[in-house]
Protein backbone atom coordinates (compact mmCIF):
# COMPACT_ATOMS: atom_id res chain seq x y z
CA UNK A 1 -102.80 -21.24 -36.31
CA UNK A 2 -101.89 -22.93 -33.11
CA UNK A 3 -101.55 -26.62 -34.18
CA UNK A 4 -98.95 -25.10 -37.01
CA UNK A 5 -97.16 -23.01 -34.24
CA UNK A 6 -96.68 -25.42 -31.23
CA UNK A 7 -98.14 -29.04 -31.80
CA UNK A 8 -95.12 -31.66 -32.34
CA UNK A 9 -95.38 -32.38 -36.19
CA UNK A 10 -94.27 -35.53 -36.79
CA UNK A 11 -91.44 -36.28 -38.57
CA UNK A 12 -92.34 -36.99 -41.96
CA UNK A 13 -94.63 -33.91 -41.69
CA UNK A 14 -91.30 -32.05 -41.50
CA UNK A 15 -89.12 -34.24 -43.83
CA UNK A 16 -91.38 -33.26 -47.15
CA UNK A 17 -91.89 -30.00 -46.34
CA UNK A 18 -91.02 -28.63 -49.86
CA UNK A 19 -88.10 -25.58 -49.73
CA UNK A 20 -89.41 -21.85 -49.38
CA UNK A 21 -89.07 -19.76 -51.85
CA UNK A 22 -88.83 -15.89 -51.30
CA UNK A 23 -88.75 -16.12 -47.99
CA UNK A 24 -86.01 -14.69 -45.52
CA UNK A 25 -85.36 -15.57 -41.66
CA UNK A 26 -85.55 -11.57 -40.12
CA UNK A 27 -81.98 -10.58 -38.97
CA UNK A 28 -83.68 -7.85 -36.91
CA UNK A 29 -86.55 -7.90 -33.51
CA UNK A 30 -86.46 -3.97 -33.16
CA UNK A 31 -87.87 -2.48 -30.27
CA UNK A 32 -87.44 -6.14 -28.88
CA UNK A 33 -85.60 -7.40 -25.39
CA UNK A 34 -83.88 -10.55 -24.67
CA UNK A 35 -83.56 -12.80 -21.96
CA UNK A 36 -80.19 -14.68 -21.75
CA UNK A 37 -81.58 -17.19 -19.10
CA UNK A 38 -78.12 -18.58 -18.98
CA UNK A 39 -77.76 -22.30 -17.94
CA UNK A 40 -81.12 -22.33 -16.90
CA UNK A 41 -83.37 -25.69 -17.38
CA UNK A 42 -86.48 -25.53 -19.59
CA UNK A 43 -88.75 -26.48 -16.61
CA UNK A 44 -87.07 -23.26 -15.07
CA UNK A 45 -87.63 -21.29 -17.43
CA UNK A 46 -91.44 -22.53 -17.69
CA UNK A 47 -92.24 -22.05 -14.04
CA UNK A 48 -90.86 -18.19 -14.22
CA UNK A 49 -92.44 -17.60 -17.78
CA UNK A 50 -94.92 -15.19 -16.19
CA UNK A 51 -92.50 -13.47 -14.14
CA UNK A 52 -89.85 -12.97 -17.99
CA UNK A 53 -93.10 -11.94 -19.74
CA UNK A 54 -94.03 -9.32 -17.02
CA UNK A 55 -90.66 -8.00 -16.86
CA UNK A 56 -90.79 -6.87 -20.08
CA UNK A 57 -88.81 -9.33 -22.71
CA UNK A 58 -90.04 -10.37 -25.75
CA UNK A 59 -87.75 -13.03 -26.12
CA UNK A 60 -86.34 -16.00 -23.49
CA UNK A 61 -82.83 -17.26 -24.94
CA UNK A 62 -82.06 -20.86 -23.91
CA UNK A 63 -78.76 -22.49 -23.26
CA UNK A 64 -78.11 -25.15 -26.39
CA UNK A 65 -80.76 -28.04 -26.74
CA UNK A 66 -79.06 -30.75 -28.31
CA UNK A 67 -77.73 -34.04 -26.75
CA UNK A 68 -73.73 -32.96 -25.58
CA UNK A 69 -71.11 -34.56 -24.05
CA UNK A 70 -71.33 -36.41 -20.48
CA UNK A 71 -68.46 -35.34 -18.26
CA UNK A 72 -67.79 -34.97 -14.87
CA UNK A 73 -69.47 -38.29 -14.34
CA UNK A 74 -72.92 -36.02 -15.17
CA UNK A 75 -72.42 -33.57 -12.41
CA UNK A 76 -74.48 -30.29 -12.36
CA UNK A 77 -72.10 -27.56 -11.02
CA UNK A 78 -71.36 -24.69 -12.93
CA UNK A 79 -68.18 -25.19 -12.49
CA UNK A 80 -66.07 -27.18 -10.27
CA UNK A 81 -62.15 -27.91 -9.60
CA UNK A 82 -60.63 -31.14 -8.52
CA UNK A 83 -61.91 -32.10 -5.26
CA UNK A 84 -65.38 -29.82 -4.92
CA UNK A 85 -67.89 -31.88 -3.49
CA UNK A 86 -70.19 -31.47 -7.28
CA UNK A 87 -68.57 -31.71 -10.60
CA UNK A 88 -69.60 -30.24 -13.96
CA UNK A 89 -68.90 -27.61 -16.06
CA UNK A 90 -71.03 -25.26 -17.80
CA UNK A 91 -69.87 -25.59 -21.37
CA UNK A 92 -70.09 -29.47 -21.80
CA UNK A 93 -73.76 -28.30 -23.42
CA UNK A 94 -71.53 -26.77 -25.97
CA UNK A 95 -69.84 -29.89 -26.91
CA UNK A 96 -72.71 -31.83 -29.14
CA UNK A 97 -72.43 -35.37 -29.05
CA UNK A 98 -75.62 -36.02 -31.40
CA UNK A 99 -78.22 -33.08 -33.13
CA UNK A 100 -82.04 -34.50 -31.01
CA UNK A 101 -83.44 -32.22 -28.44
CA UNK A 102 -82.51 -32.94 -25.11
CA UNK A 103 -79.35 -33.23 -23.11
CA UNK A 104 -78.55 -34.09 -18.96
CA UNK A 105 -78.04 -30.92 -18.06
CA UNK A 106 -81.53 -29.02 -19.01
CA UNK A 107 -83.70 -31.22 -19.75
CA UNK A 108 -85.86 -33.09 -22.22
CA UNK A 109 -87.20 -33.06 -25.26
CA UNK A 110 -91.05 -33.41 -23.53
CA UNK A 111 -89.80 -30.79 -21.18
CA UNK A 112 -88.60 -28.20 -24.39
CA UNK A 113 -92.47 -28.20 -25.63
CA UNK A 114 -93.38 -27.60 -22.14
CA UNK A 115 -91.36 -24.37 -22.16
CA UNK A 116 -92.68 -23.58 -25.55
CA UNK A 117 -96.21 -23.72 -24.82
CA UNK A 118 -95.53 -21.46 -21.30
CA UNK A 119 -93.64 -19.11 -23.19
CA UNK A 120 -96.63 -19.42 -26.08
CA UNK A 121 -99.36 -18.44 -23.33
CA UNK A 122 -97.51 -15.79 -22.25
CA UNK A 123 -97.03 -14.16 -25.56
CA UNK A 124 -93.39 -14.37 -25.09
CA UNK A 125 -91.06 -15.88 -27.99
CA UNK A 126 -88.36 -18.74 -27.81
CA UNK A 127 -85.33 -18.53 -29.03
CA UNK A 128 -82.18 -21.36 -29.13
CA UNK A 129 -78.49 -21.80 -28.38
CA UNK A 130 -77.53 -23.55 -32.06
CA UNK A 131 -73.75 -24.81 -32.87
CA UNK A 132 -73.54 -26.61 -35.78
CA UNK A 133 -69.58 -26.02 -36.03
CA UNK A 134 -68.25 -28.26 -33.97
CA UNK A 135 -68.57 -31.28 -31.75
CA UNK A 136 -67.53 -32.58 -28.49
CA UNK A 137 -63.90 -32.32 -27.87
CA UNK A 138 -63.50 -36.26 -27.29
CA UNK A 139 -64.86 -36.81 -30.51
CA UNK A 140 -65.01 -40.36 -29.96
CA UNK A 141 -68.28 -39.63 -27.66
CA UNK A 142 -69.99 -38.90 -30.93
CA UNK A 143 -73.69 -41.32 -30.93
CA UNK A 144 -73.61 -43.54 -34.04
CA UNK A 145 -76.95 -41.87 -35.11
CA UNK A 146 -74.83 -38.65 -36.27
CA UNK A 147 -72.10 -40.70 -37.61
CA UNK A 148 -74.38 -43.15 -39.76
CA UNK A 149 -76.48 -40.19 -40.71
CA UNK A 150 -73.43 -38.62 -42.67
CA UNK A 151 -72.35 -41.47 -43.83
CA UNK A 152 -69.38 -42.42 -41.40
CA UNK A 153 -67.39 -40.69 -38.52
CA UNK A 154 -64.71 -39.19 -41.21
CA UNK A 155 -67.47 -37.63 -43.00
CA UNK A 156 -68.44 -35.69 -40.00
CA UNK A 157 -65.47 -33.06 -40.30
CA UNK A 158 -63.45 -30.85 -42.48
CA UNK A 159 -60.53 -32.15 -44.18
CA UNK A 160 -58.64 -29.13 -42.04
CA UNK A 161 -61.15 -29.98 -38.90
CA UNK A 162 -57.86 -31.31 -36.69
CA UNK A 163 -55.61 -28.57 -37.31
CA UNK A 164 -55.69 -25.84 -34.57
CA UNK A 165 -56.46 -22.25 -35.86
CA UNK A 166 -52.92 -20.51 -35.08
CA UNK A 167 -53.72 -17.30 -37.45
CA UNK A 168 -57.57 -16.32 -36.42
CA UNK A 169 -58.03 -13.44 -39.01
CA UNK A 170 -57.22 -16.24 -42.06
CA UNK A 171 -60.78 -16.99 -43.02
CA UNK A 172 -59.44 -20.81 -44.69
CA UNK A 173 -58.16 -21.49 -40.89
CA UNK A 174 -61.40 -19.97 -39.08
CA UNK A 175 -64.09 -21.41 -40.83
CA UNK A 176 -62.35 -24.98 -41.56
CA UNK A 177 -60.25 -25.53 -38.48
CA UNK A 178 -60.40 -26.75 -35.10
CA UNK A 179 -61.08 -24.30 -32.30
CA UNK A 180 -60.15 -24.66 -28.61
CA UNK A 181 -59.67 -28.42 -29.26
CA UNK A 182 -63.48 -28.64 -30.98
CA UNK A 183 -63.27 -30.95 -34.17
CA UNK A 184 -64.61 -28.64 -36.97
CA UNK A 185 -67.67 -29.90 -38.75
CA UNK A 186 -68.26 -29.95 -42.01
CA UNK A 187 -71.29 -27.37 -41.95
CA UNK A 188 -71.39 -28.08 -46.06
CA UNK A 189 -71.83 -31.86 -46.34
CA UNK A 190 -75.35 -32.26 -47.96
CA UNK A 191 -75.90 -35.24 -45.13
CA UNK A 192 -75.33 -33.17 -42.40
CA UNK A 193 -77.18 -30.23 -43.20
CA UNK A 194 -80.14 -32.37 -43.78
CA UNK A 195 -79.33 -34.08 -40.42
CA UNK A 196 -78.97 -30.86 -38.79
CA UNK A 197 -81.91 -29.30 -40.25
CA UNK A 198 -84.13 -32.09 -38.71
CA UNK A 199 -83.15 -31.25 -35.50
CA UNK A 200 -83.92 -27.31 -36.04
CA UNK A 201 -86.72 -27.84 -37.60
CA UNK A 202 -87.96 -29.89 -34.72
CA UNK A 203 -87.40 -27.03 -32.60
CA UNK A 204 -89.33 -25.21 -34.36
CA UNK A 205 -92.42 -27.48 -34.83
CA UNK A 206 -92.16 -27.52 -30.54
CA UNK A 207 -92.57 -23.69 -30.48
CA UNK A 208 -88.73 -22.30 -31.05
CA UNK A 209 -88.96 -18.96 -32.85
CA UNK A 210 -85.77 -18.28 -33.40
CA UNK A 211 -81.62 -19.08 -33.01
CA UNK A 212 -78.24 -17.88 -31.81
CA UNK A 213 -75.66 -19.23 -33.72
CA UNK A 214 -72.92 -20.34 -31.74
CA UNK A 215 -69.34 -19.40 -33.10
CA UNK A 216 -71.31 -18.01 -36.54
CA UNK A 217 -68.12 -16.61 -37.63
CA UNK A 218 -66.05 -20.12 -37.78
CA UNK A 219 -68.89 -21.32 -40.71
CA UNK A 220 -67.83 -20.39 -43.79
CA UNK A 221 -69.84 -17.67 -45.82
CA UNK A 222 -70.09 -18.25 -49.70
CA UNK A 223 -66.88 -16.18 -50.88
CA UNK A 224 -64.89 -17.84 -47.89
CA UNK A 225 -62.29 -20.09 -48.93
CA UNK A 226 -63.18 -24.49 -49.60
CA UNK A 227 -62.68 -26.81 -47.40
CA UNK A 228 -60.95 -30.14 -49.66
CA UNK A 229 -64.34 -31.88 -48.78
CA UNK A 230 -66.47 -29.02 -49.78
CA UNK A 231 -67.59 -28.05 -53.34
CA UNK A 232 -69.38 -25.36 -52.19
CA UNK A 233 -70.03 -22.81 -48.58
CA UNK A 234 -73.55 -22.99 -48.79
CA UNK A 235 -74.91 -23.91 -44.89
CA UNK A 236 -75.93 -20.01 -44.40
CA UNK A 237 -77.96 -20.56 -47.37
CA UNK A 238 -79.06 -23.43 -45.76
CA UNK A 239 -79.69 -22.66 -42.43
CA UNK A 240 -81.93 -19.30 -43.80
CA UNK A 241 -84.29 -21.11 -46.02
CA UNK A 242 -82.89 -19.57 -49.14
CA UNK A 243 -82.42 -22.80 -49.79
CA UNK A 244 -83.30 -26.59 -49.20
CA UNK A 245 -81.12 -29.87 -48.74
CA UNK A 246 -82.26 -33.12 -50.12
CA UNK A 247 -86.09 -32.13 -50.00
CA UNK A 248 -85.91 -30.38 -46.72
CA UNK A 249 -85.82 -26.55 -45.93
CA UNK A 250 -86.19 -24.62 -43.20
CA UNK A 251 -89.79 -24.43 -41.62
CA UNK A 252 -91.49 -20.90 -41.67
CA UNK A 253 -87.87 -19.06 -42.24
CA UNK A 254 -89.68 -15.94 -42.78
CA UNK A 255 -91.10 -15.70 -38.65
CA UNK A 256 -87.70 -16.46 -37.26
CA UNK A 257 -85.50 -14.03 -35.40
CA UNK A 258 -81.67 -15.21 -36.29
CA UNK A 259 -78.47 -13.95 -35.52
CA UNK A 260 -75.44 -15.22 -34.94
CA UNK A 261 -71.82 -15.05 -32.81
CA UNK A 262 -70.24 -13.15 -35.21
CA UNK A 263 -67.17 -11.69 -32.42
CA UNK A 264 -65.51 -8.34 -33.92
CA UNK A 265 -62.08 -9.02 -35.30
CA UNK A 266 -59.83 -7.96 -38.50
CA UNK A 267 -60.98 -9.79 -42.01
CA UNK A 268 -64.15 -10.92 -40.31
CA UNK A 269 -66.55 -10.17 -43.24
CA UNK A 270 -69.52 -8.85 -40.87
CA UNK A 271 -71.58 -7.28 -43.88
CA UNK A 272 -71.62 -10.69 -46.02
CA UNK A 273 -73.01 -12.46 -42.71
CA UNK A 274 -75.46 -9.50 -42.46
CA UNK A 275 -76.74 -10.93 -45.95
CA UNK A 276 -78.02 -13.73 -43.72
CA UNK A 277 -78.37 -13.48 -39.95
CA UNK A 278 -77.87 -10.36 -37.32
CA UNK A 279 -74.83 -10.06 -35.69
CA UNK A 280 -73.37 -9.87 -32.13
CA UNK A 281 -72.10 -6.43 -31.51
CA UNK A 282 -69.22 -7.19 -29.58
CA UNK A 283 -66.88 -4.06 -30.05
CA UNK A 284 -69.61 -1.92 -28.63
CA UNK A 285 -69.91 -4.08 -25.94
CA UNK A 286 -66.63 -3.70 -24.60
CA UNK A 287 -66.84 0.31 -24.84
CA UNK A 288 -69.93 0.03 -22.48
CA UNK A 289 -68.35 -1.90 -19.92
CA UNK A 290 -65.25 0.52 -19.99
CA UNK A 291 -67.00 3.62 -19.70
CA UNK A 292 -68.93 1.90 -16.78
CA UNK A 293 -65.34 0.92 -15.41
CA UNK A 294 -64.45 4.31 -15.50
CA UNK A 295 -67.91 5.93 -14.31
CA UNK A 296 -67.92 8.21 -17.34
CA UNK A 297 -68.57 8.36 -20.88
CA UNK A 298 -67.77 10.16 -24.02
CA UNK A 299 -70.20 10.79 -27.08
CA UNK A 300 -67.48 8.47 -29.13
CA UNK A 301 -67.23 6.02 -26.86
CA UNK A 302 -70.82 5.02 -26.34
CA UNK A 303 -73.26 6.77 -29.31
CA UNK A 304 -71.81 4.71 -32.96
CA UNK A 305 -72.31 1.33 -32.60
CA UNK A 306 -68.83 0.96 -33.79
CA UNK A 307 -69.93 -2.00 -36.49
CA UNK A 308 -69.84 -1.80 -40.15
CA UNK A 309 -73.66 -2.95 -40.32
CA UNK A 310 -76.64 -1.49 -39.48
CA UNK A 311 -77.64 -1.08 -35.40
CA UNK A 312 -80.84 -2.47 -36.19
CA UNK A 313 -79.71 -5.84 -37.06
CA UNK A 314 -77.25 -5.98 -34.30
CA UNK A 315 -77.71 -7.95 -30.93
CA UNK A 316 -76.53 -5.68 -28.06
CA UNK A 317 -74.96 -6.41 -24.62
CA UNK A 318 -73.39 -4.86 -21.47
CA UNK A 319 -72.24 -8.61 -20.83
CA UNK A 320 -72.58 -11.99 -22.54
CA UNK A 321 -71.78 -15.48 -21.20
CA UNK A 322 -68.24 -15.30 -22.58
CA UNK A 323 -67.50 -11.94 -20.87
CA UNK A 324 -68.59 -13.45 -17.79
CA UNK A 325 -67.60 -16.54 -17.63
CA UNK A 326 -64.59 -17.52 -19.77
CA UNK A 327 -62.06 -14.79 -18.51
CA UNK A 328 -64.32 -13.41 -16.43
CA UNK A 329 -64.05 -9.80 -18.00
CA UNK A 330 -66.91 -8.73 -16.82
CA UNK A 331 -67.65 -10.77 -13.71
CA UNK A 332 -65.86 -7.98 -11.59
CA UNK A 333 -68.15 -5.82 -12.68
CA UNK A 334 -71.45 -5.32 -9.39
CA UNK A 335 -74.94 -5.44 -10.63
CA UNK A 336 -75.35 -1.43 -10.04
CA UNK A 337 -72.89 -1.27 -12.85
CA UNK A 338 -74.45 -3.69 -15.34
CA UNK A 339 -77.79 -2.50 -15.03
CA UNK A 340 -76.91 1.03 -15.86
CA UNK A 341 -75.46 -0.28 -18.78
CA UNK A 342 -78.78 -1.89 -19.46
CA UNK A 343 -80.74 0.94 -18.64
CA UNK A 344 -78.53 2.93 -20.96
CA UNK A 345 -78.57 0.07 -23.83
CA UNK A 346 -82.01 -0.41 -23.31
CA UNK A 347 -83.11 3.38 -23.49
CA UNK A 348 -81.72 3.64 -27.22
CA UNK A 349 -83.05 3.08 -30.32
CA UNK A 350 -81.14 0.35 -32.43
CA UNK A 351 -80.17 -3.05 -31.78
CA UNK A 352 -81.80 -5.66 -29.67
CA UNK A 353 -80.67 -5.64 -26.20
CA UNK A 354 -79.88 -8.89 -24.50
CA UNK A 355 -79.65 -9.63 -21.00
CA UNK A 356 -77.30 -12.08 -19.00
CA UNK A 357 -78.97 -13.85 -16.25
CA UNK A 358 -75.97 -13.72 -13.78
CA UNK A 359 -76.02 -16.97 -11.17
CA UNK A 360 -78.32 -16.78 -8.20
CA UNK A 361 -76.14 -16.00 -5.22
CA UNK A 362 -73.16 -14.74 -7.00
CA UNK A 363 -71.08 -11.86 -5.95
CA UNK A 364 -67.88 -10.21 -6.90
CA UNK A 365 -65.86 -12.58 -4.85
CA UNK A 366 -67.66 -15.44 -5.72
CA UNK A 367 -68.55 -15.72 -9.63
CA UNK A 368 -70.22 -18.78 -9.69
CA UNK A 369 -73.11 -18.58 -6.70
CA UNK A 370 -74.76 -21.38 -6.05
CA UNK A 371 -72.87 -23.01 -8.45
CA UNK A 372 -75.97 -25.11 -9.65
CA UNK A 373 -76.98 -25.99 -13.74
CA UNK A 374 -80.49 -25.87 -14.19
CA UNK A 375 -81.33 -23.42 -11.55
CA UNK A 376 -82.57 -19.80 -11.62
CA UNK A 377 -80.36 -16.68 -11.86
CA UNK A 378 -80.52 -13.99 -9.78
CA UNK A 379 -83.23 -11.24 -9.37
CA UNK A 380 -81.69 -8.75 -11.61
CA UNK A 381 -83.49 -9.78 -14.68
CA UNK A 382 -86.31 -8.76 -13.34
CA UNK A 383 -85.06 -5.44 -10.67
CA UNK A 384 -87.35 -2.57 -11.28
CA UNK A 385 -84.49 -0.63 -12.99
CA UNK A 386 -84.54 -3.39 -15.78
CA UNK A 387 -88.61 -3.55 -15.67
CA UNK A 388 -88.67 0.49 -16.35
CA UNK A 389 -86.49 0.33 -19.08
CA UNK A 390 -87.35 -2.75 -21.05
CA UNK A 391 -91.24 -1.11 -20.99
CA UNK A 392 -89.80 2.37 -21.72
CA UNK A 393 -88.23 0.72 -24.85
CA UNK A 394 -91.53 -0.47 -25.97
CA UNK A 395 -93.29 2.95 -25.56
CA UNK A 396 -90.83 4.58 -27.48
CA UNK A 397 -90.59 2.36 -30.55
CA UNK A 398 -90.50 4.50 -33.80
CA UNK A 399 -89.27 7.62 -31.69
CA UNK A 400 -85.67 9.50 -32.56
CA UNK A 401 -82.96 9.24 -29.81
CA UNK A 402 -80.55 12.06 -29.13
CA UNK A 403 -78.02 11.43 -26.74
CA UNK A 404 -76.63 14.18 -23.89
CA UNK A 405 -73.56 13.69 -22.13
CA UNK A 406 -73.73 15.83 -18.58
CA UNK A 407 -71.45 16.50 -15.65
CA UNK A 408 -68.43 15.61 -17.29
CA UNK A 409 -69.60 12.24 -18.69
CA UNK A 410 -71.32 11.05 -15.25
CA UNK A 411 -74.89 11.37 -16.50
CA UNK A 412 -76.48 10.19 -20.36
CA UNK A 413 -79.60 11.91 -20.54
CA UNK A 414 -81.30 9.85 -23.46
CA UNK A 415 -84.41 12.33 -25.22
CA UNK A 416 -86.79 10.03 -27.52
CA UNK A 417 -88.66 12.27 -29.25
CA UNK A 418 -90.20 14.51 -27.15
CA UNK A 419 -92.02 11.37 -25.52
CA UNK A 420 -89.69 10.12 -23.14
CA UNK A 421 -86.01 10.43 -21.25
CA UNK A 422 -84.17 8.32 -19.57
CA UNK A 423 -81.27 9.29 -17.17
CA UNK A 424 -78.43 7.10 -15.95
CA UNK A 425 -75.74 8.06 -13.58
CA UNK A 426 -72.46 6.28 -14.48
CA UNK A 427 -70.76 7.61 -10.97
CA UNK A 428 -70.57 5.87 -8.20
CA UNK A 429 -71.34 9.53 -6.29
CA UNK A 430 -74.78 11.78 -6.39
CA UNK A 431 -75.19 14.74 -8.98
CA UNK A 432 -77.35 17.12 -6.22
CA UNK A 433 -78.43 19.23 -9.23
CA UNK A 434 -77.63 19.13 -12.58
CA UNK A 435 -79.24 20.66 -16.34
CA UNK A 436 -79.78 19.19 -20.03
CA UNK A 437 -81.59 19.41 -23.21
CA UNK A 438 -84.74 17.54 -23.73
CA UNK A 439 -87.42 17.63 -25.96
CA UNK A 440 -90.45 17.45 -23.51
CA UNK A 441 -93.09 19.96 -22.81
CA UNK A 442 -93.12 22.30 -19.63
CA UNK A 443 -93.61 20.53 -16.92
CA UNK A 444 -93.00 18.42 -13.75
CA UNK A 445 -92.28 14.66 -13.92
CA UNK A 446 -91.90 11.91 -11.93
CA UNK A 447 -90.25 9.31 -12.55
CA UNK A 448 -91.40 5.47 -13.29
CA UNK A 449 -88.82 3.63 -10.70
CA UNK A 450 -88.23 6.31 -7.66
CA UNK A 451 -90.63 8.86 -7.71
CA UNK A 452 -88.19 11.12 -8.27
CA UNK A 453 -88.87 14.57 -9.68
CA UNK A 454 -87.70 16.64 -12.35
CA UNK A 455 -88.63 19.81 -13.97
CA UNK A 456 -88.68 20.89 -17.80
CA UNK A 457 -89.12 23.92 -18.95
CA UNK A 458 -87.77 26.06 -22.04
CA UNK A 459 -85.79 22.95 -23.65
CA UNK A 460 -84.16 21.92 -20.38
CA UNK A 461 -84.83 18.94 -17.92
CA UNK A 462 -83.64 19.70 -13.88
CA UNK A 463 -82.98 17.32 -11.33
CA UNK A 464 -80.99 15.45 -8.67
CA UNK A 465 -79.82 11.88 -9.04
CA UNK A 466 -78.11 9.18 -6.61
CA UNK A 467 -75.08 7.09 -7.91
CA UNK A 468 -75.17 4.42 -9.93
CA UNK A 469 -79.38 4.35 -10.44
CA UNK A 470 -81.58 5.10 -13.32
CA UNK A 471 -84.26 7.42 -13.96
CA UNK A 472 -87.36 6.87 -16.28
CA UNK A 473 -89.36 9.68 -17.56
CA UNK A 474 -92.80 9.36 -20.38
């Protein structure tokens, strides 16, 4: 019913909304595609809604929501050094100041329905940047709101919320203590969640569909150690609908699509969090981008997803914000390179692919392009590579995968079923003729993206390819 889906509820509507029983927030979108439209503002995103939706993805990720902190006098560069013309930095949106929808940097909370209802007309699903884990690193820049809604400033945080983590795999230290100078919350005072839940629930009464938690693996899960404040780790509980807070639960729990930052490491407890949300699947990740580093792969390297829970409730990436941006692991990396890792992500069956919207006008020397919050990324979300794939994804849901390895690891020749193939040359040189299994009929094909040909016949697909490009076949 569209006033239940997208009309702003008002608040009270939302406050005695009585807690769900039997219901579950899915921790899988299979056969889905993400957007990561990194950094862009919601008006952005609205005005290229049509261009997301034709592309292919099912889902548009936002950058976080919430009211952050205000530095760099307010400036709106990516990210700047001392003496640049514009300051700002990207991450101050990380750095909540106060849980209401709206912040300087993308926009507000009128323009965050406005998204919604683009993204509702063209059937394509919202989903937000959460962090309920920590707050602005000047604490002190906290809005008195938050602090009188959990009953004073000391009651915002862990007991442990001002000690630095200095051993990351001790789950008491990780989900309690302060990371990269962020004062820990504490995610299991009954005040807060019920704060916190407003806000998400607000989201979701302006059209949100679903959430990426933000540094998921720093909240405590319920066999995790207590924080001295806590008498119980119950905010995934929370958080999930399985259960309320003070009256409230999460609205419609059972539509969302949730997963969380859940970064491969030892003692990280990935299948209790798969109990509650999907997962990030970081390790595999990192394989990706080395075999792309290297041109070639290895059936070990690239077909187990290398995580202890099922592929189908993991969230997939060749790069994520953090890869690009924080050390710049993958910023090196051109576009040729990340979209055949798309193409080849994208092509499988299992896990829900996300893409990174890279900045508009960046390049290898220069990470940051334009340099501008709130504007547009570049092209290659929607470059017809990405286009084939994301649709050949769709029109294969349901089918088998079976993964070939050719010319030494410079091709993956993905069969699904005997419907469809996709072929991706890892090499930065041309294979002028080269042989693999398949599962189509007889026959010649062209492909979706070139017009390229290839023949099939008794088990075997034929064909030429140019370096680092894609080839999609159904």
């Amino acid at each position: 019913m569209r006033l239940l889906t997208f009309a702003a509820l008002s608040l009270s509507s939302v406050i005695i909304s009585s807690a769900a029983e039997n219901n579950f927030s899915k921790t899988s979108a299979p056969d889905d595609v993400i957007l990561h439209a990194w950094s862009w503002s919601f008006n952005t995103i609205a005005d290229n809604m049509k261009d997301i939706a034709e592309a292919g993805y099912d889902f548009v990720q936002t950058s976080p929501a919430q009211t952050c902190f205000v530095g760099d006098n307010g400036g709106m560069a990516l990210f700047s050094q001392p003496g640049d013309s514009v300051q700002g930095k990207w991450y101050y949106y990380y750095q909540p100041t106060d849980w209401k929808i709206g912040n300087y940097m993308l926009g507000s909370r009128e323009d965050f329905k406005a998204m919604c209802d683009s993204a509702y007309k063209y059937n394509v699903k919202v989903l937000v940047d959460v962090l309920p884990n920590h707050t602005a690193i000047d604490h002190t820049a906290v809005l008195p709101s938050l602090d009188n809604a959990v009953g004073g400033h000391e009651n915002l945080f862990h007991a442990n919320g001002f000690h630095n983590i200095t051993k990351w795999n001790d789950r008491y230290e990780c989900t309690t203590g302060m990371m990269g100078g962020l004062p820990d919350v504490n995610t299991e005072n009954p005040d807060f969640q019920y704060y916190y839940l407003q806000y998400v629930n607000d989201l979701i009464n302006l059209g949100a569909r679903g959430f990426r938690y933000d540094t998921a693996k720093h909240i405590g899960l319920p066999s995790d150690p207590l924080d001295a404040k806590s008498s119980r780790n119950n905010f995934w509980q929370i958080a999930t609908g399985r259960e309320g807070v003070k009256g409230l639960s999460l609205l419609m729990p059972d539509s969302l699509f949730i997963y969380g930052e859940v970064l491969q490491d030892k003692n990280v407890k990935e299948k209790e969090y798969a109990e509650y949300i999907g997962q990030t699947a970081s390790a595999y990740g990192h394989n990706l981008r080395d075999a792309l580093n290297a041109g070639t792969f290895s059936d070990t390297q690239l077909i187990p997803w290398n995580h202890p829970v099922d592929a189908v409730h993991l969230v997939t990436w060749v790069e994520s914000h953090d890869t690009y941006c924080n050390a710049h692991e993958s910023a090196g990396m051109t576009d040729d390179q990340i979209r055949m890792g798309w193409v080849f992500l994208t092509s499988r069956k299992g896990g829900t692919p996300l893409f990174f919207s890279r900045p508009a006008g960046s390049t290898r020397e220069n990470y940051w392009g334009n340099n501008r919050i709130g504007e547009r990324g570049n092209d290659e979300f929607k470059h017809p590579e990405v286009i084939a794939a994301n649709k050949f994804r769709h029109a294969m849901a349901g089918e088998s995968e079976k993964i070939e390895s050719v010319e030494n690891g410079k091709l993956a020749v993905i069969n699904r079923g005997d419907k469809g193939v996709a072929i991706i040359n890892f090499s930065d040189s041309p294979v002028k003729s080269f042989k693999a299994a398949t599962s189509l009929p007889d026959g010649t094909y062209t492909d979706h993206v070139h017009g390229t040909t290839f023949t099939v016949k008794k088990g075997e697909i034929k064909g030429s390819v140019s370096p680092l490009t894609s080839y999609i076949i159904y």
